[in-house]
N, C-alpha and C. Protein backbone atom coordinates (compact mmCIF):
# COMPACT_ATOMS: atom_id res chain seq x y z
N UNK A 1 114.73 35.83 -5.05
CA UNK A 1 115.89 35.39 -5.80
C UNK A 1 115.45 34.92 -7.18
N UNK A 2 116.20 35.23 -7.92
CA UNK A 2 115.73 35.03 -9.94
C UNK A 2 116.53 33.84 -9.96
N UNK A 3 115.51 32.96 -10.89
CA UNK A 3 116.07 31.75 -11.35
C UNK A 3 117.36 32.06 -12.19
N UNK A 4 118.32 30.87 -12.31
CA UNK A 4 119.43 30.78 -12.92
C UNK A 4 119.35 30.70 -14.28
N UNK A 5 119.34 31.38 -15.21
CA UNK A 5 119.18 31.03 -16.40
C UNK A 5 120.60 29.41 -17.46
N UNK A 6 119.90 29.29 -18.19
CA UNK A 6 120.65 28.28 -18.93
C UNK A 6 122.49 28.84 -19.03
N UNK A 7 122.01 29.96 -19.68
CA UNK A 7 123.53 30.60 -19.66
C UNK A 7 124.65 31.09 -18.73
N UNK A 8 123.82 31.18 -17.80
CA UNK A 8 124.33 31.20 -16.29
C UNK A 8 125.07 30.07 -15.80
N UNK A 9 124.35 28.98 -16.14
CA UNK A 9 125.02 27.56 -15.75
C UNK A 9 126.19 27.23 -16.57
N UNK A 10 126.23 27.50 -18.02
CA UNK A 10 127.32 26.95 -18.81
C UNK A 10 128.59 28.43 -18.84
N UNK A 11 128.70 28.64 -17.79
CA UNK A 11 130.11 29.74 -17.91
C UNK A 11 130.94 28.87 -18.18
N UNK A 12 132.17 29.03 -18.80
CA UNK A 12 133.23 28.47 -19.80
C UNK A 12 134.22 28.86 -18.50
N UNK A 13 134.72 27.54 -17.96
CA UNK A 13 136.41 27.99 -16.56
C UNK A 13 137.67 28.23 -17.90
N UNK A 14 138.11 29.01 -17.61
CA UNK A 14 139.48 29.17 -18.10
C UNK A 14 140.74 28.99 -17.69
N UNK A 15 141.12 27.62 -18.04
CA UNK A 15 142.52 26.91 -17.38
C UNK A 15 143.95 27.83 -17.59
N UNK A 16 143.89 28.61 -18.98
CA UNK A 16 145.03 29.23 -20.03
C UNK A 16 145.77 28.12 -19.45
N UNK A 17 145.62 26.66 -20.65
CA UNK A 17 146.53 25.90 -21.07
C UNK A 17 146.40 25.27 -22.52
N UNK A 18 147.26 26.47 -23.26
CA UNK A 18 147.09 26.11 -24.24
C UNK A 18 147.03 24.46 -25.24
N UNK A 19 147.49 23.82 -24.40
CA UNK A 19 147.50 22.51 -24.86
C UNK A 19 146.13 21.96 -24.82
N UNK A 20 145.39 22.11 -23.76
CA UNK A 20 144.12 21.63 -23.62
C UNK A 20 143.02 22.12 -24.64
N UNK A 21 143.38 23.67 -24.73
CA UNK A 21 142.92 23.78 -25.93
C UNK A 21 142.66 23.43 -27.07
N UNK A 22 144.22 22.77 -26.85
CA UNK A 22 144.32 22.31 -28.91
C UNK A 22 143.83 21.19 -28.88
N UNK A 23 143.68 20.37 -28.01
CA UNK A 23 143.28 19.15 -27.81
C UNK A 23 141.97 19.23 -27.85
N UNK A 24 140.99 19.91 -27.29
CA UNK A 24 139.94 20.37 -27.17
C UNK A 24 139.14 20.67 -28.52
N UNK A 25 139.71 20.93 -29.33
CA UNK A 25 139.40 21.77 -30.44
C UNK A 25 139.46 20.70 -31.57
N UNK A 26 140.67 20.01 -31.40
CA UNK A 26 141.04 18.82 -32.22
C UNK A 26 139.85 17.72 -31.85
N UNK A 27 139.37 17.21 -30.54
CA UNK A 27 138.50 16.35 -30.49
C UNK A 27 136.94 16.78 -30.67
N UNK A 28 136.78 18.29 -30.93
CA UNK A 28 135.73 19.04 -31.23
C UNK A 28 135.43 18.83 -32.69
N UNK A 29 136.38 18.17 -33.73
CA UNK A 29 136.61 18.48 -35.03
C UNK A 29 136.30 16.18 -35.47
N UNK A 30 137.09 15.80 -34.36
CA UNK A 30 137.02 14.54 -34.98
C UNK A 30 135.50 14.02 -34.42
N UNK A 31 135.06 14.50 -33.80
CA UNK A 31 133.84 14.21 -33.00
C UNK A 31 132.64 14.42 -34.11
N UNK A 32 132.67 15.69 -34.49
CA UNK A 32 131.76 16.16 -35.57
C UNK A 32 132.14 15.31 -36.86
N UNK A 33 133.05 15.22 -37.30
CA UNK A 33 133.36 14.51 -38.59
C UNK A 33 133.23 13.12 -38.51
N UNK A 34 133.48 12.00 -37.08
CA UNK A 34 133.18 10.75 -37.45
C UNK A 34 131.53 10.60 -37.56
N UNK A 35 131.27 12.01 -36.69
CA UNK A 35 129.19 11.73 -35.86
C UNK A 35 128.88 11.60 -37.50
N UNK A 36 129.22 12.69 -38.34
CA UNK A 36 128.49 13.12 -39.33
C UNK A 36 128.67 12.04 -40.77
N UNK A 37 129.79 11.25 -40.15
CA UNK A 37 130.01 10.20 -41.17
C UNK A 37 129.49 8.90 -41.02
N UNK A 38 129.17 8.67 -39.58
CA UNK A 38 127.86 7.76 -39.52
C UNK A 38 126.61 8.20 -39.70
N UNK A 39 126.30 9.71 -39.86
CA UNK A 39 125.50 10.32 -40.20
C UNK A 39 124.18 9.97 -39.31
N UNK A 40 124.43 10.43 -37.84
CA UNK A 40 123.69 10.24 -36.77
C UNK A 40 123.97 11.76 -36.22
N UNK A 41 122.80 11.90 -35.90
CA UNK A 41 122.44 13.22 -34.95
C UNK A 41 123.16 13.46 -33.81
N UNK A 42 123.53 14.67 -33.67
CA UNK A 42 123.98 14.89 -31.85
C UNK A 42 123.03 14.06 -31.09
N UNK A 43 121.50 14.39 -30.99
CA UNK A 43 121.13 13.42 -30.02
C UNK A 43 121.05 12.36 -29.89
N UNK A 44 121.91 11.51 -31.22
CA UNK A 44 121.55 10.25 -31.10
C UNK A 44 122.89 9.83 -30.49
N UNK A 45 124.41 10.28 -30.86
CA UNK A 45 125.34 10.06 -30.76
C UNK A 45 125.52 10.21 -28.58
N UNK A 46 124.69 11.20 -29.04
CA UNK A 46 124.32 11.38 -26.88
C UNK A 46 124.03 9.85 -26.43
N UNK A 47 122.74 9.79 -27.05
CA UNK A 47 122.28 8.82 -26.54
C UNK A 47 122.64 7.29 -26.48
N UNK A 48 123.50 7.09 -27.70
CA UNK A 48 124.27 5.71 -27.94
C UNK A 48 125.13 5.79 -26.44
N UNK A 49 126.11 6.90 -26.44
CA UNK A 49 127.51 6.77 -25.60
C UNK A 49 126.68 6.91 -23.96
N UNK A 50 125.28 7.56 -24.27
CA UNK A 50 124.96 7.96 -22.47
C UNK A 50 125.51 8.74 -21.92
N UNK A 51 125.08 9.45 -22.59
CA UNK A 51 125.75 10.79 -22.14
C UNK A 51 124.88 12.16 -22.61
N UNK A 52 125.20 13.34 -22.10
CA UNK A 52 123.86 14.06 -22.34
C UNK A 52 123.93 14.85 -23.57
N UNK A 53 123.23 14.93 -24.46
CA UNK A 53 123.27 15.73 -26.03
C UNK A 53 123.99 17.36 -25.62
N UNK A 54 124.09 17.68 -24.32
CA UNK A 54 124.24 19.05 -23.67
C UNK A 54 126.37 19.23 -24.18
N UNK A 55 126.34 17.68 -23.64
CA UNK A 55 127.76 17.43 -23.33
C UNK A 55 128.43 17.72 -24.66
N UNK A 56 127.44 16.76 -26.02
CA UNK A 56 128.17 16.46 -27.15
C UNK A 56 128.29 17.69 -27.78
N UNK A 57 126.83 18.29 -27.44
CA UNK A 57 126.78 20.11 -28.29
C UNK A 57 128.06 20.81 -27.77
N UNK A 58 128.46 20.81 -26.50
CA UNK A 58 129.35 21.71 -26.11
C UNK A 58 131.00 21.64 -26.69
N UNK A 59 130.97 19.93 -26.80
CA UNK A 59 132.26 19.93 -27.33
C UNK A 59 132.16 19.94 -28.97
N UNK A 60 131.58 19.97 -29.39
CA UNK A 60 130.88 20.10 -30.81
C UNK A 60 131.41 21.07 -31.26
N UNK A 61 130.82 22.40 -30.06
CA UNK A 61 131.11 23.78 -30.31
C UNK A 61 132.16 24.43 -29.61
N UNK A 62 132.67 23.84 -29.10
CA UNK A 62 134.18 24.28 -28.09
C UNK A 62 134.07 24.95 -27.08
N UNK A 63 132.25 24.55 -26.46
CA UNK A 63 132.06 25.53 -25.42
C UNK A 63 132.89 24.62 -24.23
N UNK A 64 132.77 24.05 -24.43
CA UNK A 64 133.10 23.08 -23.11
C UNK A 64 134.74 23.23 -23.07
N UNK A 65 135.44 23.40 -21.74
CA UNK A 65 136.75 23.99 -21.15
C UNK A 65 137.26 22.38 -20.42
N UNK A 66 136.76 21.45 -20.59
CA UNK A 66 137.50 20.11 -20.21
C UNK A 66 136.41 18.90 -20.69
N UNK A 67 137.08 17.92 -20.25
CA UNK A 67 136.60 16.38 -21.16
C UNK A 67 137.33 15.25 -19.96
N UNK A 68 136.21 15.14 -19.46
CA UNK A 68 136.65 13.59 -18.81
C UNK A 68 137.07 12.49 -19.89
N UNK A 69 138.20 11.27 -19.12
CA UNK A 69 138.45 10.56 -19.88
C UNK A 69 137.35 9.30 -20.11
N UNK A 70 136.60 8.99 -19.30
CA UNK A 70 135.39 8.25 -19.63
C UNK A 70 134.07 8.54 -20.17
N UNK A 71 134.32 10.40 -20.95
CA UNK A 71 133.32 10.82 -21.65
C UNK A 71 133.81 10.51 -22.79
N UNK A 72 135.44 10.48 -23.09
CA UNK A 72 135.76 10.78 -24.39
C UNK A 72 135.88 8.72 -24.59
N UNK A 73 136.23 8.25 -23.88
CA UNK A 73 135.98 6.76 -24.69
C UNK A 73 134.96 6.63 -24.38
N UNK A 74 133.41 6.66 -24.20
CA UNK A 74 132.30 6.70 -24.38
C UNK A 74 132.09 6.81 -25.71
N UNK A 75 132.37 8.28 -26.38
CA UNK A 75 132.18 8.28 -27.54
C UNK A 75 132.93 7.54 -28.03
N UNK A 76 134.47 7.84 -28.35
CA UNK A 76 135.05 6.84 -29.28
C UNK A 76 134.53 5.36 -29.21
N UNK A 77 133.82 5.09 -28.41
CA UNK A 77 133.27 3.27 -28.62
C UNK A 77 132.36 3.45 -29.45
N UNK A 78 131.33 4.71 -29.57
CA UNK A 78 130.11 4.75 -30.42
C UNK A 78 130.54 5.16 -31.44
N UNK A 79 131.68 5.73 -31.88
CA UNK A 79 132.14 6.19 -33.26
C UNK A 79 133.10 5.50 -33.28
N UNK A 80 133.24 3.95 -32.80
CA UNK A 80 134.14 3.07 -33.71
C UNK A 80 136.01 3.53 -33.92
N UNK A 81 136.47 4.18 -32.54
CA UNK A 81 137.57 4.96 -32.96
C UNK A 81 137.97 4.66 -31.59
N UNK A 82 139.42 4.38 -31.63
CA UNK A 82 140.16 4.61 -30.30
C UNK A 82 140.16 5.52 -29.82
N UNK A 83 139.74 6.26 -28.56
CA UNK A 83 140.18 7.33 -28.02
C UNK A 83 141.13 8.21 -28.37
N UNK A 84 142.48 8.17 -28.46
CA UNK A 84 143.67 8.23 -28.79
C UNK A 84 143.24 8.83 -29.96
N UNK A 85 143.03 8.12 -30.88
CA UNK A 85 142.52 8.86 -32.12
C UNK A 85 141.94 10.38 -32.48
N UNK A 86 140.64 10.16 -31.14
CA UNK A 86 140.09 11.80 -31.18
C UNK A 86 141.12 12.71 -30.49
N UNK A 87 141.90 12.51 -30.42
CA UNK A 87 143.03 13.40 -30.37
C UNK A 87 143.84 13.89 -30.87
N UNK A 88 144.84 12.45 -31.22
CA UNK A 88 146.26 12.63 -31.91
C UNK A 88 146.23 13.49 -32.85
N UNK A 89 145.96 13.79 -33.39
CA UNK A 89 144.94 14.48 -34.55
C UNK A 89 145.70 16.34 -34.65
N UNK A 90 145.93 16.46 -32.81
CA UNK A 90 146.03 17.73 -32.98
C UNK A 90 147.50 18.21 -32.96
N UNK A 91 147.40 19.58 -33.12
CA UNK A 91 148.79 20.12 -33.25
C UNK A 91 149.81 20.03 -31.88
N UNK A 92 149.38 19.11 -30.89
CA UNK A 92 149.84 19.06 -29.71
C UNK A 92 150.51 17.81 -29.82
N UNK A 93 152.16 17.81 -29.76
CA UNK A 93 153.12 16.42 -29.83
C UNK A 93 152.72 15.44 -29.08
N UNK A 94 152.57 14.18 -29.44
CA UNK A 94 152.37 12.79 -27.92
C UNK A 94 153.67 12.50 -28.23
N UNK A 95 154.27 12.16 -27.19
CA UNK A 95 155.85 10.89 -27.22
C UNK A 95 155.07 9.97 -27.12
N UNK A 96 155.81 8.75 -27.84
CA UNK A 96 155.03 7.82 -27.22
C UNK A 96 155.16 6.90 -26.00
N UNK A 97 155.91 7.39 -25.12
CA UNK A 97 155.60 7.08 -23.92
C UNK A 97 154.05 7.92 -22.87
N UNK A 98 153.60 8.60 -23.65
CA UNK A 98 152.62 9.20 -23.93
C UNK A 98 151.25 8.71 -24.18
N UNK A 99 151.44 8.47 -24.88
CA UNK A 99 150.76 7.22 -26.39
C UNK A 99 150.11 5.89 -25.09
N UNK A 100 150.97 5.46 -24.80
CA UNK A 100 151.03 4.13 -24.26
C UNK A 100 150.80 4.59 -22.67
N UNK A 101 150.57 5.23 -22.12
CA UNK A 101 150.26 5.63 -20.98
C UNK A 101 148.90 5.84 -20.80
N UNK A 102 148.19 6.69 -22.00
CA UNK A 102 146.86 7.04 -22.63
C UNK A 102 146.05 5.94 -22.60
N UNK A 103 146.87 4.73 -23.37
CA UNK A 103 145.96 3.69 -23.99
C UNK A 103 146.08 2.80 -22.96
N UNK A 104 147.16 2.44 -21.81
CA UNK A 104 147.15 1.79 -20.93
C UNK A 104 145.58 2.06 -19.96
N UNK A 105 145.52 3.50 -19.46
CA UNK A 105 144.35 4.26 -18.98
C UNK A 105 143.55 3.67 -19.53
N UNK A 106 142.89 3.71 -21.23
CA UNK A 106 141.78 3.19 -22.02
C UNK A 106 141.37 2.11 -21.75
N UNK A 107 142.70 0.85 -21.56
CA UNK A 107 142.60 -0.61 -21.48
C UNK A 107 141.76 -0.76 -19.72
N UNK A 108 142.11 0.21 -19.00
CA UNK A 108 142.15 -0.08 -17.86
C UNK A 108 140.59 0.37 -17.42
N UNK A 109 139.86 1.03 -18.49
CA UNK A 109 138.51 1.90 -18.55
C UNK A 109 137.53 0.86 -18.78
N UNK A 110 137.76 -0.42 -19.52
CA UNK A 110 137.37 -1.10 -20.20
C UNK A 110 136.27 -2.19 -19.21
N UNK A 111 136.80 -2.88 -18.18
CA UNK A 111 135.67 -3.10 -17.09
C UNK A 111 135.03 -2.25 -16.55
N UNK A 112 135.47 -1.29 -16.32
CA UNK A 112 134.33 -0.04 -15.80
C UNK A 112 133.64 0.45 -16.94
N UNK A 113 133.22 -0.17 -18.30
CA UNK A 113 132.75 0.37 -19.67
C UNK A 113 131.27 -1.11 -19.05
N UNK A 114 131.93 -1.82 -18.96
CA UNK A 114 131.15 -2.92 -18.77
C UNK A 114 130.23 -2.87 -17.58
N UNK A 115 130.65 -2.65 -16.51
CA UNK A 115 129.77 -2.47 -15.44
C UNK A 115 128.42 -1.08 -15.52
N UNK A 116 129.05 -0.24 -16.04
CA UNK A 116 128.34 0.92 -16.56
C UNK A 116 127.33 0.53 -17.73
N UNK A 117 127.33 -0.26 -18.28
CA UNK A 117 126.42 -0.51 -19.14
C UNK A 117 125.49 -1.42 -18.81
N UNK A 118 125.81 -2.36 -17.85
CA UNK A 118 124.84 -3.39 -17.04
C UNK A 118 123.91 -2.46 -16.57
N UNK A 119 124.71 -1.84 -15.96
CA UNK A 119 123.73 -0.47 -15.04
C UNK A 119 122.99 0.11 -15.45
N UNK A 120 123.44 0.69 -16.71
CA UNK A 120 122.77 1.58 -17.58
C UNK A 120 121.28 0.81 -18.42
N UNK A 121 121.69 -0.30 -18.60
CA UNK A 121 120.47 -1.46 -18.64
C UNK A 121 119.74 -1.82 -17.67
N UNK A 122 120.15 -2.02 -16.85
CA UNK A 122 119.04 -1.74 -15.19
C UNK A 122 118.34 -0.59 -15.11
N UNK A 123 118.48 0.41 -15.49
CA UNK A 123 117.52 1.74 -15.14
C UNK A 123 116.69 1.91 -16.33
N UNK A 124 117.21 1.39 -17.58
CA UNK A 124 116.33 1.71 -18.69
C UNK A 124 115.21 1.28 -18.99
């Protein structure tokens, strides 16, 4: 049996939902523009949020076909930006009952931001 190559592993799932897309694409765009305005490297921006430089390249480059919500406020804590933010951004409407549903989620991420980082200080 032949090893799996790299490219083998990163096949792209295809949801066809266009919304995720735009969203996708939109946080692909604010991601690169805040990284590059603190003017920190993909691997560093990996490494602040803990998370793998694999992850940030992919959404960087729009390889990546979804985004957990505790990847994306990961970053937005290291780029100084509400979550919400790396989004709204895109051509995809929020109501804001929307809005406030999002950020309720965020608020609610916020002890599990904390425990994760104790942790993340325990192994380091």
């Amino acid at each position: 049996m032949s090893p799996v190559t790299r490219d083998q592993r990163r096949i792209r799932k295809e949801y066809n939902i266009p919304e995720l897309d735009s969203i996708l694409r939109n946080v692909a765009i604010q991601i690169r523009m805040h990284r590059e305005e603190m003017g920190v490297s993909q691997n560093e921006l990996a490494r602040r949020a803990s998370i793998s430089k694999t992850t940030v390249n992919d959404l960087e480059n729009e390889v990546a076909s979804d985004l957990q919500l505790s990847t994306l406020c990961l970053l937005a804590k290291v780029l100084k930006k509400q979550p919400i933010e790396l989004i709204t951004q895109s051509d995809l409407p929020l109501e804001n009952g929307d809005k406030k549903a999002f950020l309720k989620a965020v608020e609610e991420m916020g002890p599990i931001w904390k425990i994760l980082e104790r942790l993340y200080r325990r192994i380091r």
